[in-house]
C-alpha atoms as a PDB file:
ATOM      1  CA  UNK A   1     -32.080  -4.082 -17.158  1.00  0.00           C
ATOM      2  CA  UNK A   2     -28.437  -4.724 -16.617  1.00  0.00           C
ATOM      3  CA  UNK A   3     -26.969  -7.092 -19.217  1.00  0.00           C
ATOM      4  CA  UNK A   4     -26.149 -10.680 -17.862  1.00  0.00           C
ATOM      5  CA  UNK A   5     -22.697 -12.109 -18.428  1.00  0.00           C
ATOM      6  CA  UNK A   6     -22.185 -15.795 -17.990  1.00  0.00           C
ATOM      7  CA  UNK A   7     -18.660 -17.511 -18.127  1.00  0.00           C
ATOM      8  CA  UNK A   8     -19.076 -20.483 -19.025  1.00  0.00           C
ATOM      9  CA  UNK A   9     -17.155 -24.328 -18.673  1.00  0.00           C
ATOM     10  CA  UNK A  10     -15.062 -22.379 -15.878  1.00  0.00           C
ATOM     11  CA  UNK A  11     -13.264 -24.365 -13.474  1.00  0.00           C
ATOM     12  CA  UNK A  12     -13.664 -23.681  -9.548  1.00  0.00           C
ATOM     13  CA  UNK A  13     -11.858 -24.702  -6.595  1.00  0.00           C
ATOM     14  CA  UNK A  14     -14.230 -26.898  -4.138  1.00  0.00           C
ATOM     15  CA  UNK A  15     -13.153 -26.386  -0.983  1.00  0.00           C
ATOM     16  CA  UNK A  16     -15.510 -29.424  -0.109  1.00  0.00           C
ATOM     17  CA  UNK A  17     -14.117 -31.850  -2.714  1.00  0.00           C
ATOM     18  CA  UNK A  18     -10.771 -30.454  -2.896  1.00  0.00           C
ATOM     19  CA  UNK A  19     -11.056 -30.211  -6.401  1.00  0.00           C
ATOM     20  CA  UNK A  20     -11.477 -28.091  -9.680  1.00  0.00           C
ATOM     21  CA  UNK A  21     -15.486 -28.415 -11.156  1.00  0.00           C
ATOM     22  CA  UNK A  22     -17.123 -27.279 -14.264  1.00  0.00           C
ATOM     23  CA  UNK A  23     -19.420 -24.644 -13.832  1.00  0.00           C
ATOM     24  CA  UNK A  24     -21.098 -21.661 -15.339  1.00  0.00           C
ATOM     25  CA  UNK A  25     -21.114 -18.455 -13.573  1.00  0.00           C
ATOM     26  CA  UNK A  26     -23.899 -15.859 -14.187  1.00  0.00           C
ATOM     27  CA  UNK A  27     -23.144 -11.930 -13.327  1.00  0.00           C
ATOM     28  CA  UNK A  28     -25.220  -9.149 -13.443  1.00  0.00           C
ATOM     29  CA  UNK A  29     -24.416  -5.182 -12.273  1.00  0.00           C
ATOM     30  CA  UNK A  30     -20.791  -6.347 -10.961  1.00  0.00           C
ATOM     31  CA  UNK A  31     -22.448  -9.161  -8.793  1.00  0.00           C
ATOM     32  CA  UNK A  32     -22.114 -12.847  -9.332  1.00  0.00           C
ATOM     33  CA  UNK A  33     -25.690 -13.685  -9.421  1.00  0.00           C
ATOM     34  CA  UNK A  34     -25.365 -17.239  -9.353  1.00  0.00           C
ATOM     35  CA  UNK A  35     -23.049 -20.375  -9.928  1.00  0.00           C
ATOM     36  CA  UNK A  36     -24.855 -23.893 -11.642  1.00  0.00           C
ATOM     37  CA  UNK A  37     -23.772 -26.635 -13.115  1.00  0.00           C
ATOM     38  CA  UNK A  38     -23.088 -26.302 -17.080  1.00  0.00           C
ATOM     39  CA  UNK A  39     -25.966 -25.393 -19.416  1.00  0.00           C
ATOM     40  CA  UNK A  40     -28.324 -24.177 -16.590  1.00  0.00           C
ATOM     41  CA  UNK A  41     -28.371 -20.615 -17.458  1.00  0.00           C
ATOM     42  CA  UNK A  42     -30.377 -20.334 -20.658  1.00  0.00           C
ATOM     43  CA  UNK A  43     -30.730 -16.480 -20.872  1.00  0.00           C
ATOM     44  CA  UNK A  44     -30.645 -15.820 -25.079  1.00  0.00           C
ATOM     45  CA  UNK A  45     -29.715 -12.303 -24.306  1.00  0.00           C
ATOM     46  CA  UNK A  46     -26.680 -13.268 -22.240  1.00  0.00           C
ATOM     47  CA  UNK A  47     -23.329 -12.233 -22.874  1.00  0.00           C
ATOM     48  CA  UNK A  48     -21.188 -15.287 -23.152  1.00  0.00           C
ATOM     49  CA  UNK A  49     -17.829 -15.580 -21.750  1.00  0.00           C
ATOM     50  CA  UNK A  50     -15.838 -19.241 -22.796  1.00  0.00           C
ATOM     51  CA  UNK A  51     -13.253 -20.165 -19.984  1.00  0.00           C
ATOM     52  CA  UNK A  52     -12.749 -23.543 -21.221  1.00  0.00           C
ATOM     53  CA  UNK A  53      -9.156 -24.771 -20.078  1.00  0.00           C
ATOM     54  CA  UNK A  54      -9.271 -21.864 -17.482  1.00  0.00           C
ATOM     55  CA  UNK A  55      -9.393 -21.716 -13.651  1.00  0.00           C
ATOM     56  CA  UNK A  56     -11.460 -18.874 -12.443  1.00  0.00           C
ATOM     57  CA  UNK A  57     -11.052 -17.275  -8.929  1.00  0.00           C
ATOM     58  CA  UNK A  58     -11.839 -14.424  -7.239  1.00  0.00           C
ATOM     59  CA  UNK A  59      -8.964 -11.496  -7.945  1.00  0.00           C
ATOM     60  CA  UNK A  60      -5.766 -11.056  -6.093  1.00  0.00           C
ATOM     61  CA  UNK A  61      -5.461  -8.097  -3.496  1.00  0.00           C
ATOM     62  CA  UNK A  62      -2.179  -6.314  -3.139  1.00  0.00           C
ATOM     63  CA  UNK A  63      -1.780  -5.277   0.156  1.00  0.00           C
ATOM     64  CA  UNK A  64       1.249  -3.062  -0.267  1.00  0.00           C
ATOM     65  CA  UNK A  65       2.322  -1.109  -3.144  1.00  0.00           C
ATOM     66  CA  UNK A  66       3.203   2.507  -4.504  1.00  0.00           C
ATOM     67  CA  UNK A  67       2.080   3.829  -7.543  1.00  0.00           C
ATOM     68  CA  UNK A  68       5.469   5.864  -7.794  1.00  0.00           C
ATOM     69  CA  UNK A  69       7.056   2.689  -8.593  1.00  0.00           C
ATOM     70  CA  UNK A  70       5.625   2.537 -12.269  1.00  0.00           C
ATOM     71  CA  UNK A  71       8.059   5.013 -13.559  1.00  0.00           C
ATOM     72  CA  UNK A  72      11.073   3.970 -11.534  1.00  0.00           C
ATOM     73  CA  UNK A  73      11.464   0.307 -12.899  1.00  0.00           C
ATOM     74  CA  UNK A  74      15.076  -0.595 -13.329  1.00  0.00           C
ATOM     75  CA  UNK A  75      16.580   3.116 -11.118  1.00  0.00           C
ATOM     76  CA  UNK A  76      17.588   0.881  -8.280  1.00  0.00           C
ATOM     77  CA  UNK A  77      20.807  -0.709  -9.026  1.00  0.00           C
ATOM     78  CA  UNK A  78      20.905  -4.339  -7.616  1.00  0.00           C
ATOM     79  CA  UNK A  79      22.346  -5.615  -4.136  1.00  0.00           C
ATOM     80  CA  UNK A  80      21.318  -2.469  -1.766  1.00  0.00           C
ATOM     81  CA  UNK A  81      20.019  -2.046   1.269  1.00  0.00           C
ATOM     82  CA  UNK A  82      16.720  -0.602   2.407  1.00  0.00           C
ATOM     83  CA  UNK A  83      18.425   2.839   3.266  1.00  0.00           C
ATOM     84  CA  UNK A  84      20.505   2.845   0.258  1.00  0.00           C
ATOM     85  CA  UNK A  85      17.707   3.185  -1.755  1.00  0.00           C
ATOM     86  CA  UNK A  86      15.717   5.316   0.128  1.00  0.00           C
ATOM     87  CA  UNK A  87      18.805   7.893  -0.289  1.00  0.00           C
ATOM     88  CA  UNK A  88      17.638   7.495  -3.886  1.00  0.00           C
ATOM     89  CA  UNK A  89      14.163   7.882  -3.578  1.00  0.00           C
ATOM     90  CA  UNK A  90      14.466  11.303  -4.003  1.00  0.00           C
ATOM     91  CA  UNK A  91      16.337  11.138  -7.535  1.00  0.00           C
ATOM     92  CA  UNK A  92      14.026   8.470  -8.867  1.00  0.00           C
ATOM     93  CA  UNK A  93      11.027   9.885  -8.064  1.00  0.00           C
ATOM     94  CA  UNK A  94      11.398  13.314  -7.569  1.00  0.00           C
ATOM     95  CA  UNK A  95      10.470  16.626  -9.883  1.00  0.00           C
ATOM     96  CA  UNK A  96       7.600  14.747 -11.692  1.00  0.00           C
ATOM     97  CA  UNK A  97       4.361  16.723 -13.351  1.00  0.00           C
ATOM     98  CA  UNK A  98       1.350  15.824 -12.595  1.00  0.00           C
ATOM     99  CA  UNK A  99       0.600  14.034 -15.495  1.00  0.00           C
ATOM    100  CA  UNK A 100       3.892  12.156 -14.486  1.00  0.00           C
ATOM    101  CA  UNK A 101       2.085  11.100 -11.127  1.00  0.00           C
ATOM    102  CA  UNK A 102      -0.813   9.958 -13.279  1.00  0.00           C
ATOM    103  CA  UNK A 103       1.064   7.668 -15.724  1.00  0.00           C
ATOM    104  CA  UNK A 104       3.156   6.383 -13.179  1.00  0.00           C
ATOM    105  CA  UNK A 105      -0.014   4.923 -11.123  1.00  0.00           C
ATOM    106  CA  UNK A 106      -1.729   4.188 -14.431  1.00  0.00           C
ATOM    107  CA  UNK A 107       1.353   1.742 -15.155  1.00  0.00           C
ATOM    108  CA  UNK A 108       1.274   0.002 -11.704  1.00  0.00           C
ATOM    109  CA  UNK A 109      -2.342  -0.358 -11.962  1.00  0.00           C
ATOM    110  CA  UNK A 110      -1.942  -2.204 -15.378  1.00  0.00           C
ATOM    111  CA  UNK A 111       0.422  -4.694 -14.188  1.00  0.00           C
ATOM    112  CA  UNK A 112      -0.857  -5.368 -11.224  1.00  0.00           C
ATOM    113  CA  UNK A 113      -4.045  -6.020 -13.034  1.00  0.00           C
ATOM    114  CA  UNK A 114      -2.125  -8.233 -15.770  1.00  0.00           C
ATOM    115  CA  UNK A 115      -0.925 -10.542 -13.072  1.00  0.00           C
ATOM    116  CA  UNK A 116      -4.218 -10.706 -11.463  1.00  0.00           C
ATOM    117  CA  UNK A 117      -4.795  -8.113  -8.833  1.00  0.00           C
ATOM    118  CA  UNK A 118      -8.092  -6.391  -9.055  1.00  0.00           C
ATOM    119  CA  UNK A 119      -7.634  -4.325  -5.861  1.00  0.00           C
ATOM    120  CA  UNK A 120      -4.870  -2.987  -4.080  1.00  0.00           C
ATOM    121  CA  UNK A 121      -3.316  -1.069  -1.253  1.00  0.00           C
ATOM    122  CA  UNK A 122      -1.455   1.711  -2.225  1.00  0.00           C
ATOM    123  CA  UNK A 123       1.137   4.250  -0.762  1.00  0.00           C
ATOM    124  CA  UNK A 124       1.635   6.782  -2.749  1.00  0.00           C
ATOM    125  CA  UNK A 125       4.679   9.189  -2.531  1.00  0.00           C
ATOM    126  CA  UNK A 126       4.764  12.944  -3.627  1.00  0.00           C
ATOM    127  CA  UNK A 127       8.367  14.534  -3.319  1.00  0.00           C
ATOM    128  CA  UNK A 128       8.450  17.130  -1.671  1.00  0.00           C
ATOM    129  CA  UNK A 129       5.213  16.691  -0.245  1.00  0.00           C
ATOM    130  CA  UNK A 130       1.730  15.366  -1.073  1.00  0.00           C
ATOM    131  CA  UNK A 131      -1.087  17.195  -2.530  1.00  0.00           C
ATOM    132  CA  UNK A 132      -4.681  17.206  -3.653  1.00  0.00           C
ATOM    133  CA  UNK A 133      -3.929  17.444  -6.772  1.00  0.00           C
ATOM    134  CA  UNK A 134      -1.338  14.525  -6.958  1.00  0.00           C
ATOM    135  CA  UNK A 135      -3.712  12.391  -4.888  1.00  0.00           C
ATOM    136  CA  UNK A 136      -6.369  13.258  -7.650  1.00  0.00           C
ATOM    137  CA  UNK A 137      -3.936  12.780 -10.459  1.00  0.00           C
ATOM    138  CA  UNK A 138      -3.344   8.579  -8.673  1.00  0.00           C
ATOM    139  CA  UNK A 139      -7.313   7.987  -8.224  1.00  0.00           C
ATOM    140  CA  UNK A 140      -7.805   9.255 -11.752  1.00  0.00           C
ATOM    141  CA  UNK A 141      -5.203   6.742 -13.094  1.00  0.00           C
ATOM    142  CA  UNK A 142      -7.066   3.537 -10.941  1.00  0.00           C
ATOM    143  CA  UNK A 143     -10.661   4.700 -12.341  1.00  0.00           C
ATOM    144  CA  UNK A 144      -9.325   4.719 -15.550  1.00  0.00           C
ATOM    145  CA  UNK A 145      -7.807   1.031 -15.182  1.00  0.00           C
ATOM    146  CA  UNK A 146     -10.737  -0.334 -13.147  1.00  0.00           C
ATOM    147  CA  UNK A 147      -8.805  -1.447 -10.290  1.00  0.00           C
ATOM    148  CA  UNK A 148     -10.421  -0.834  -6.663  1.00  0.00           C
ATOM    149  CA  UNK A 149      -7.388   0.651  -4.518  1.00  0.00           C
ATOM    150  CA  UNK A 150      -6.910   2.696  -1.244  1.00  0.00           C
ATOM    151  CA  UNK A 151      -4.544   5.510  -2.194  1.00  0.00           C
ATOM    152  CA  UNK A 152      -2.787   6.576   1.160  1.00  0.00           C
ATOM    153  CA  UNK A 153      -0.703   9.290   0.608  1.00  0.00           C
ATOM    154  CA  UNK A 154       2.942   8.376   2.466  1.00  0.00           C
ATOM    155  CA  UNK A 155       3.093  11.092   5.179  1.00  0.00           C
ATOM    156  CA  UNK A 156       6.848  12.299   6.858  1.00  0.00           C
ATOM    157  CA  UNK A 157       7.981  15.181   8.552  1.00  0.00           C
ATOM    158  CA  UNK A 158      11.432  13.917   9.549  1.00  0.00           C
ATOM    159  CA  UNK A 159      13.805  13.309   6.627  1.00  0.00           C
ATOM    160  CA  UNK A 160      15.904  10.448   6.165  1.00  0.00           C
ATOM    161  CA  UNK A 161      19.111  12.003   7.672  1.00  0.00           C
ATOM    162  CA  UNK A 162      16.887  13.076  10.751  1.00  0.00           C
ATOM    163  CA  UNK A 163      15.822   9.859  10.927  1.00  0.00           C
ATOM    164  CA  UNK A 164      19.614   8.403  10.429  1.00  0.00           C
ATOM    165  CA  UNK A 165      21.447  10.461  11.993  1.00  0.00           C
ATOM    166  CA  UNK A 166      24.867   8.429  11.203  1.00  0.00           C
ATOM    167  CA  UNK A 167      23.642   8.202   7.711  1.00  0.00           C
ATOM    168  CA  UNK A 168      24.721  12.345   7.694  1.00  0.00           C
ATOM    169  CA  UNK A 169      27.901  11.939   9.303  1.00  0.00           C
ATOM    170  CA  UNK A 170      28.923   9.448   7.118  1.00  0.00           C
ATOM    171  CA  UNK A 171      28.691  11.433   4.334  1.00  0.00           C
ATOM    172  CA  UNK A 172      31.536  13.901   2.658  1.00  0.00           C
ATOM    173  CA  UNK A 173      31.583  17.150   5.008  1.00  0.00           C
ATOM    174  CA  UNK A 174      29.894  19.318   2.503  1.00  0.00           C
ATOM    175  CA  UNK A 175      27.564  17.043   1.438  1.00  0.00           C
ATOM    176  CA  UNK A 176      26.807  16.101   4.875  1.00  0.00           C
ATOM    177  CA  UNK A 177      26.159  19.685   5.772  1.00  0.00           C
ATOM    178  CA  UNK A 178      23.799  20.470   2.755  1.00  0.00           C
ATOM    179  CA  UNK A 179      21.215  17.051   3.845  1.00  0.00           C
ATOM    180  CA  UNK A 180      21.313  18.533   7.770  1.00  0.00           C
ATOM    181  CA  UNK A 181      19.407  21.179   6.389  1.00  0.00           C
ATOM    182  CA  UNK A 182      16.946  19.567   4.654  1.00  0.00           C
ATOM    183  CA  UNK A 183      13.455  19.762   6.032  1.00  0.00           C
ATOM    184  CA  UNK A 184      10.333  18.248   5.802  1.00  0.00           C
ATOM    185  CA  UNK A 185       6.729  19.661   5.984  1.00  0.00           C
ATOM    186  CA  UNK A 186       5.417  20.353   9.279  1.00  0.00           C
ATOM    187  CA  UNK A 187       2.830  17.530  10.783  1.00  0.00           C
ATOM    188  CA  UNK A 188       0.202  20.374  10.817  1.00  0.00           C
ATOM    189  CA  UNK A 189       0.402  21.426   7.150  1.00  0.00           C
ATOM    190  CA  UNK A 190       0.380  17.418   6.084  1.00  0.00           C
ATOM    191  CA  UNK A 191      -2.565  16.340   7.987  1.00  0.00           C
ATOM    192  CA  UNK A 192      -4.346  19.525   6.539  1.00  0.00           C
ATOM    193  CA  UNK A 193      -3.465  18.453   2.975  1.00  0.00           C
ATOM    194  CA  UNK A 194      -5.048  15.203   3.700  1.00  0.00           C
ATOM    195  CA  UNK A 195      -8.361  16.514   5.267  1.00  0.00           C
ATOM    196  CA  UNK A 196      -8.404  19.108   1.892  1.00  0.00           C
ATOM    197  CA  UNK A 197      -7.926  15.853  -0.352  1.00  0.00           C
ATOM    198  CA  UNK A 198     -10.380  14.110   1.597  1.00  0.00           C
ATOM    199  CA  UNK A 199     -13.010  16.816   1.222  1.00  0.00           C
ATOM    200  CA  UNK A 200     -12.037  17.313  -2.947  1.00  0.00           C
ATOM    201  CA  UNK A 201     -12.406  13.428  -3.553  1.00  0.00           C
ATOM    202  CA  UNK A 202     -14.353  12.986  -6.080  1.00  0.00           C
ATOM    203  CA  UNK A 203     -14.178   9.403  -6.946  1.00  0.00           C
ATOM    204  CA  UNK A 204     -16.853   6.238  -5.343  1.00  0.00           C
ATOM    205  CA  UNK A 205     -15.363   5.603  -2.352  1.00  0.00           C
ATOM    206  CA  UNK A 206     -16.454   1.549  -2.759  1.00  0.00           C
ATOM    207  CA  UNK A 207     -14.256   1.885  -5.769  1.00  0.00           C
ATOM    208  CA  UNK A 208     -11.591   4.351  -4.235  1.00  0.00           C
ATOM    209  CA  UNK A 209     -10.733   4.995  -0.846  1.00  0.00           C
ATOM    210  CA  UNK A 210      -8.864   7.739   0.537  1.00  0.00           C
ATOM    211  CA  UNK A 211      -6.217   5.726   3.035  1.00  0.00           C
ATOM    212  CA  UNK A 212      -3.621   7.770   5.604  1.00  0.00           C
ATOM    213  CA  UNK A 213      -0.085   6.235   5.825  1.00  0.00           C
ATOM    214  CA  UNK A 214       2.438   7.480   7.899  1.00  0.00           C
ATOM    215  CA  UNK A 215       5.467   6.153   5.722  1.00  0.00           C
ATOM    216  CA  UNK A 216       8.241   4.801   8.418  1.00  0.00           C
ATOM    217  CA  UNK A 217       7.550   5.290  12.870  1.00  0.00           C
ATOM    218  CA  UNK A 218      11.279   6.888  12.265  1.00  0.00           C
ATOM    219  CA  UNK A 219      10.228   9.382  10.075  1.00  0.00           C
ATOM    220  CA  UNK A 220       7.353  10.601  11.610  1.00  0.00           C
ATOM    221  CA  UNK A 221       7.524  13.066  15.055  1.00  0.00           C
ATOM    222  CA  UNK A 222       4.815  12.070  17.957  1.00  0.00           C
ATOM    223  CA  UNK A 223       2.709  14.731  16.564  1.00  0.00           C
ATOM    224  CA  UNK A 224       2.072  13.096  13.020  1.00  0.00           C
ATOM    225  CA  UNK A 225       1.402   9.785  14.191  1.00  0.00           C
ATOM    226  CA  UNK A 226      -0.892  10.937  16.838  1.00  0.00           C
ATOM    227  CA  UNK A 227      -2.700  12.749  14.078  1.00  0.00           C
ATOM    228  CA  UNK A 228      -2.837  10.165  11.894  1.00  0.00           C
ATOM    229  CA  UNK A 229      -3.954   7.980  14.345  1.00  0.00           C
ATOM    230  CA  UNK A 230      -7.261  10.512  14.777  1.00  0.00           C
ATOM    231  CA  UNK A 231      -7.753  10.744  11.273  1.00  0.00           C
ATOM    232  CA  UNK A 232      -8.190   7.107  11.055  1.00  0.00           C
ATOM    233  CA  UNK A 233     -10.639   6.751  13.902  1.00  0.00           C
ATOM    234  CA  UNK A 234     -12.451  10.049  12.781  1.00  0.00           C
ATOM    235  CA  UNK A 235     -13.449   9.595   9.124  1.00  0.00           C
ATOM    236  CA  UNK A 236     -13.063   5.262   9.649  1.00  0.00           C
ATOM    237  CA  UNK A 237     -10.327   5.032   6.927  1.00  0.00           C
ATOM    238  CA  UNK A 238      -7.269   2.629   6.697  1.00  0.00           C
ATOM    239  CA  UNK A 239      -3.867   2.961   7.652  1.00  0.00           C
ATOM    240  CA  UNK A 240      -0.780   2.012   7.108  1.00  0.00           C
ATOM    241  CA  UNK A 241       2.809   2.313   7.683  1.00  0.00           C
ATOM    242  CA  UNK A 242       6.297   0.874   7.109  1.00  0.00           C
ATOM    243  CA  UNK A 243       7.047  -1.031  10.397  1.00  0.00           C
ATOM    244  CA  UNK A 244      10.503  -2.745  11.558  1.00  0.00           C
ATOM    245  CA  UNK A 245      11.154  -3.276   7.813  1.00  0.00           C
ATOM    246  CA  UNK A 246      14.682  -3.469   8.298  1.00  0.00           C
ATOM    247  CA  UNK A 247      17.433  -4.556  11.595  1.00  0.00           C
ATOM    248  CA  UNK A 248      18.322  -0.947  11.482  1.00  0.00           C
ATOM    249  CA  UNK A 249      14.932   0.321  11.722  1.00  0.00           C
ATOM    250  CA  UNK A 250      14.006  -1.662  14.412  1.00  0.00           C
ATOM    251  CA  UNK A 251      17.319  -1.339  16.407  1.00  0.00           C
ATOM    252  CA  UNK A 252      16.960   2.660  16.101  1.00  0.00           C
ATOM    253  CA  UNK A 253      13.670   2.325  17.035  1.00  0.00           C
ATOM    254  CA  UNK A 254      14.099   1.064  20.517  1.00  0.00           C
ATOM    255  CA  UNK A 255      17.350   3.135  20.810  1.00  0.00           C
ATOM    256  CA  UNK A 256      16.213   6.751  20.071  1.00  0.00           C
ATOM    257  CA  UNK A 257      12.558   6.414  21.663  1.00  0.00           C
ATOM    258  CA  UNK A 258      13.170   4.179  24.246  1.00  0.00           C
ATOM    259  CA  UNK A 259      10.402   1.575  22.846  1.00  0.00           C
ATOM    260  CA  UNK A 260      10.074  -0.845  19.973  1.00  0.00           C
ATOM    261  CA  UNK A 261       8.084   0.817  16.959  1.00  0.00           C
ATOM    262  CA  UNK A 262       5.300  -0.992  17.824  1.00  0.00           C
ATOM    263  CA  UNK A 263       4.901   0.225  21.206  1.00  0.00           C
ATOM    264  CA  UNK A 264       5.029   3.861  20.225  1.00  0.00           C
ATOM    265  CA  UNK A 265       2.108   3.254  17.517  1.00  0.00           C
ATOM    266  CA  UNK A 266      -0.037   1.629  19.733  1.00  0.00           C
ATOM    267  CA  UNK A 267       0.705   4.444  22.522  1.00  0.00           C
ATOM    268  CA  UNK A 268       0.445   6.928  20.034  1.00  0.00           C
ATOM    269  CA  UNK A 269      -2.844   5.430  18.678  1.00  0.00           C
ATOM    270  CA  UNK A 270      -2.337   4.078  14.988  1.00  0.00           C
ATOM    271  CA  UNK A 271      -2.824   0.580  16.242  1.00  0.00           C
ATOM    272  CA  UNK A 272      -6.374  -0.491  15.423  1.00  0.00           C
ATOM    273  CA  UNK A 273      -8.096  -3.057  12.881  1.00  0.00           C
ATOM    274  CA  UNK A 274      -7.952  -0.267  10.322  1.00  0.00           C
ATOM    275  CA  UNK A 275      -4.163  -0.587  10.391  1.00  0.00           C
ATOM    276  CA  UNK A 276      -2.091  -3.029   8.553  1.00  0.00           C
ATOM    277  CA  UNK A 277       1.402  -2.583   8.627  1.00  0.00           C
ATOM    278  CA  UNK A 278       4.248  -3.722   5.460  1.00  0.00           C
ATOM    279  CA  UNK A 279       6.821  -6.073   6.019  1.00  0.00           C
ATOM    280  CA  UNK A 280       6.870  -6.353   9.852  1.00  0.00           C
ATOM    281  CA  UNK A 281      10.689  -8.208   9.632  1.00  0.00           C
ATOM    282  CA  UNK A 282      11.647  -7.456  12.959  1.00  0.00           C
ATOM    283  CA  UNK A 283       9.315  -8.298  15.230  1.00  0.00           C
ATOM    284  CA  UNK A 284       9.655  -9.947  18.505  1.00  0.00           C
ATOM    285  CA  UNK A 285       6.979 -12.092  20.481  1.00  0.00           C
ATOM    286  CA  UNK A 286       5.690  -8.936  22.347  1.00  0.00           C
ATOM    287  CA  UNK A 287       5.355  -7.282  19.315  1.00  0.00           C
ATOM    288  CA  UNK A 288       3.112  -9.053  17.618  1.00  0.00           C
ATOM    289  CA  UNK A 289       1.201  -9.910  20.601  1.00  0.00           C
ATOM    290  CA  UNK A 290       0.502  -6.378  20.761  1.00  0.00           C
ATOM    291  CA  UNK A 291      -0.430  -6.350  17.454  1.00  0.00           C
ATOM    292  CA  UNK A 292      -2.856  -9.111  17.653  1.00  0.00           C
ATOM    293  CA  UNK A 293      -4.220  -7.399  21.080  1.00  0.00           C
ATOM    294  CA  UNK A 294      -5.277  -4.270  18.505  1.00  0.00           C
ATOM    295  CA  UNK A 295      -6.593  -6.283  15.814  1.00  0.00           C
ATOM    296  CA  UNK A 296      -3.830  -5.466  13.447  1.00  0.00           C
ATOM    297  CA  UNK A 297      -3.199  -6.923   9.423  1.00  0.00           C
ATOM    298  CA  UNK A 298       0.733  -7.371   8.311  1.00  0.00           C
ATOM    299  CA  UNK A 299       1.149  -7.528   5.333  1.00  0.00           C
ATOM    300  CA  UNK A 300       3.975 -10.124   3.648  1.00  0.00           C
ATOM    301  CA  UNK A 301       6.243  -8.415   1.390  1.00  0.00           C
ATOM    302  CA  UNK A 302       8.644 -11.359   0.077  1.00  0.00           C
ATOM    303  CA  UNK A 303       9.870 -10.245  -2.649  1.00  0.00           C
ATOM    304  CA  UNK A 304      11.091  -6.642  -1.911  1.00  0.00           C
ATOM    305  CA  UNK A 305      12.429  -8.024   1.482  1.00  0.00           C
ATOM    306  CA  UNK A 306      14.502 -10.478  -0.326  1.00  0.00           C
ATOM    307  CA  UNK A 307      15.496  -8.106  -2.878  1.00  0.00           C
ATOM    308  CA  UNK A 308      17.130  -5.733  -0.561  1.00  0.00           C
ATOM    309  CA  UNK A 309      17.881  -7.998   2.419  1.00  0.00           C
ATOM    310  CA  UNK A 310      15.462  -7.041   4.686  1.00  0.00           C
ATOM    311  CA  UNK A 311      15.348 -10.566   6.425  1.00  0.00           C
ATOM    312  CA  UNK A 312      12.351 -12.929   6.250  1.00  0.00           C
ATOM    313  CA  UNK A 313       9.207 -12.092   8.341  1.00  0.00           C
ATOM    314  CA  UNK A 314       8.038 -15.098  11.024  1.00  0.00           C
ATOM    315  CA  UNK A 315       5.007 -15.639   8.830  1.00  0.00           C
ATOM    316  CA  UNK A 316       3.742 -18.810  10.154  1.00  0.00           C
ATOM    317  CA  UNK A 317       4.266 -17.179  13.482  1.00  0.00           C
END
């Protein structure tokens, strides 16, 4: 029989009372089997945990991360802008080994676990492009923690100069000529890498869940979204994109397709309650309407907002 663990003299939140109460709380298999008042559970066999002075509460969810970050702690020099440092992305995390991948998610998983997070939502970048075995190498890192996570792998087939097109011509001539001929992966070949990681994975899904994230609406053609979109709906998973993070994003939204970002994802079909979508800064009234309309999360991202000026998100709103 599965070992019982009981915390004991743990304080609770009472929603009822509006106050903290003494209790012990009995768990068996991963399941709280019960909560009583102190010195009710009497099991000699039971594994005793003492959380006197402590507040206990059920663990934290990050809704927004990226396991790529773990490695690339103090790379971003201070007072940029959101497209400053995605110019960077490339040099922070770019040319890194597998086990590089690995140890960079196993880091992120740790902290967020040290400041309470026991699940989280995770975009995961692979430069140039994702693969199985990258998407293997991040799910073998969170089993290894313990942390539950969705690992969406942060899909693009636009780069960042395609998607800023001033961002090019604002560069040094021969500079600006060598980024105009960057290229990304084709939409087909990325949503077949998904549908071959989501075939290899190997891991419990209640535990780990393969997630789809199209990284930024500007980054990704018609054809990518769409697909992502059917992905979502077909196999039931999460997604999850970058939306209106920043003015500039939002402005060149509306300006290149004619739309605000988040009427092309809800034309294009990503908008469903499988969807959340980061930051969400520059919204207006019919945006979020919409977004309410498809049953749509958003997640708050304070402090990377305020860290590179994104603006502050009409939370209360």
């Amino acid at each position: 029989m599965t070992t019982l663990t009981v915390i004991r003299q743990a304080r609770v939140m009472d929603p009822a009372v509006d106050a903290g109460v003494l209790v012990d709380i009995a768990i068996r298999g991963g399941h709280i089997e019960g909560i009583t008042a102190l010195n009710e559970i009497g099991h000699a066999d039971a594994h005793n945990l003492d959380a006197t002075g402590h507040l206990v509460m059920p663990g934290l969810v990050n809704g927004h991360t990226h396991a790529h970050g773990g490695l690339g702690r103090g790379a971003v020099p201070d007072r940029v802008t959101l497209e400053t440092f995605l110019a960077m992305s490339a040099a922070i995390n770019g040319e890194r080994s597998l086990a590089d991948i690995q140890l960079s998610a196993q880091l992120t998983a740790v902290e967020l676990l040290r400041k309470g997070c026991t699940a989280c939502f995770d975009m995961a970048l692979e430069l140039p492009a994702p693969s199985v075995q990258g998407l293997l190498a991040v799910g073998e890192a969170y089993q290894a923690v313990g942390l539950r996570a969705v690992v969406a792998p942060m899909l693009a087939d636009r780069t960042l100069y395609q998607a800023y097109p001033d961002m090019a011509m604002a560069l040094p001539p021969k500079t600006s000529h060598r980024v105009e001929q960057l290229r990304m992966p084709d939409a087909a070949g990325l949503l077949a890498v998904w549908r071959e990681a989501h075939q290899a994975w190997p891991f419990d899904r209640q535990q780990l869940q393969l997630g789809i994230a199209p990284t930024i609406p500007l980054h990704c053609s018609d054809e990518l979204l769409e697909g992502c979109g059917r992905l979502s709906a077909e196999f039931n998973i999460p997604l999850q994109t970058h939306l209106s993070e920043s003015k500039l994003q939002a402005m060149l939204g509306r300006q290149m397709q004619g739309e605000s970002p988040v009427q092309r994802l809800a034309r294009l079909g990503c908008l469903s309650p499988r969807t959340s979508v980061a930051h969400a800064v520059w919204l207006d009234d019919n945006d979020m309407a919409l977004l309410a309309q498809h049953g749509v999360t958003a997640v708050h991202n304070p402090l990377s907002n305020l860290r590179l000026g994104s603006g502050l998100a009409a939370v209360r709103q």
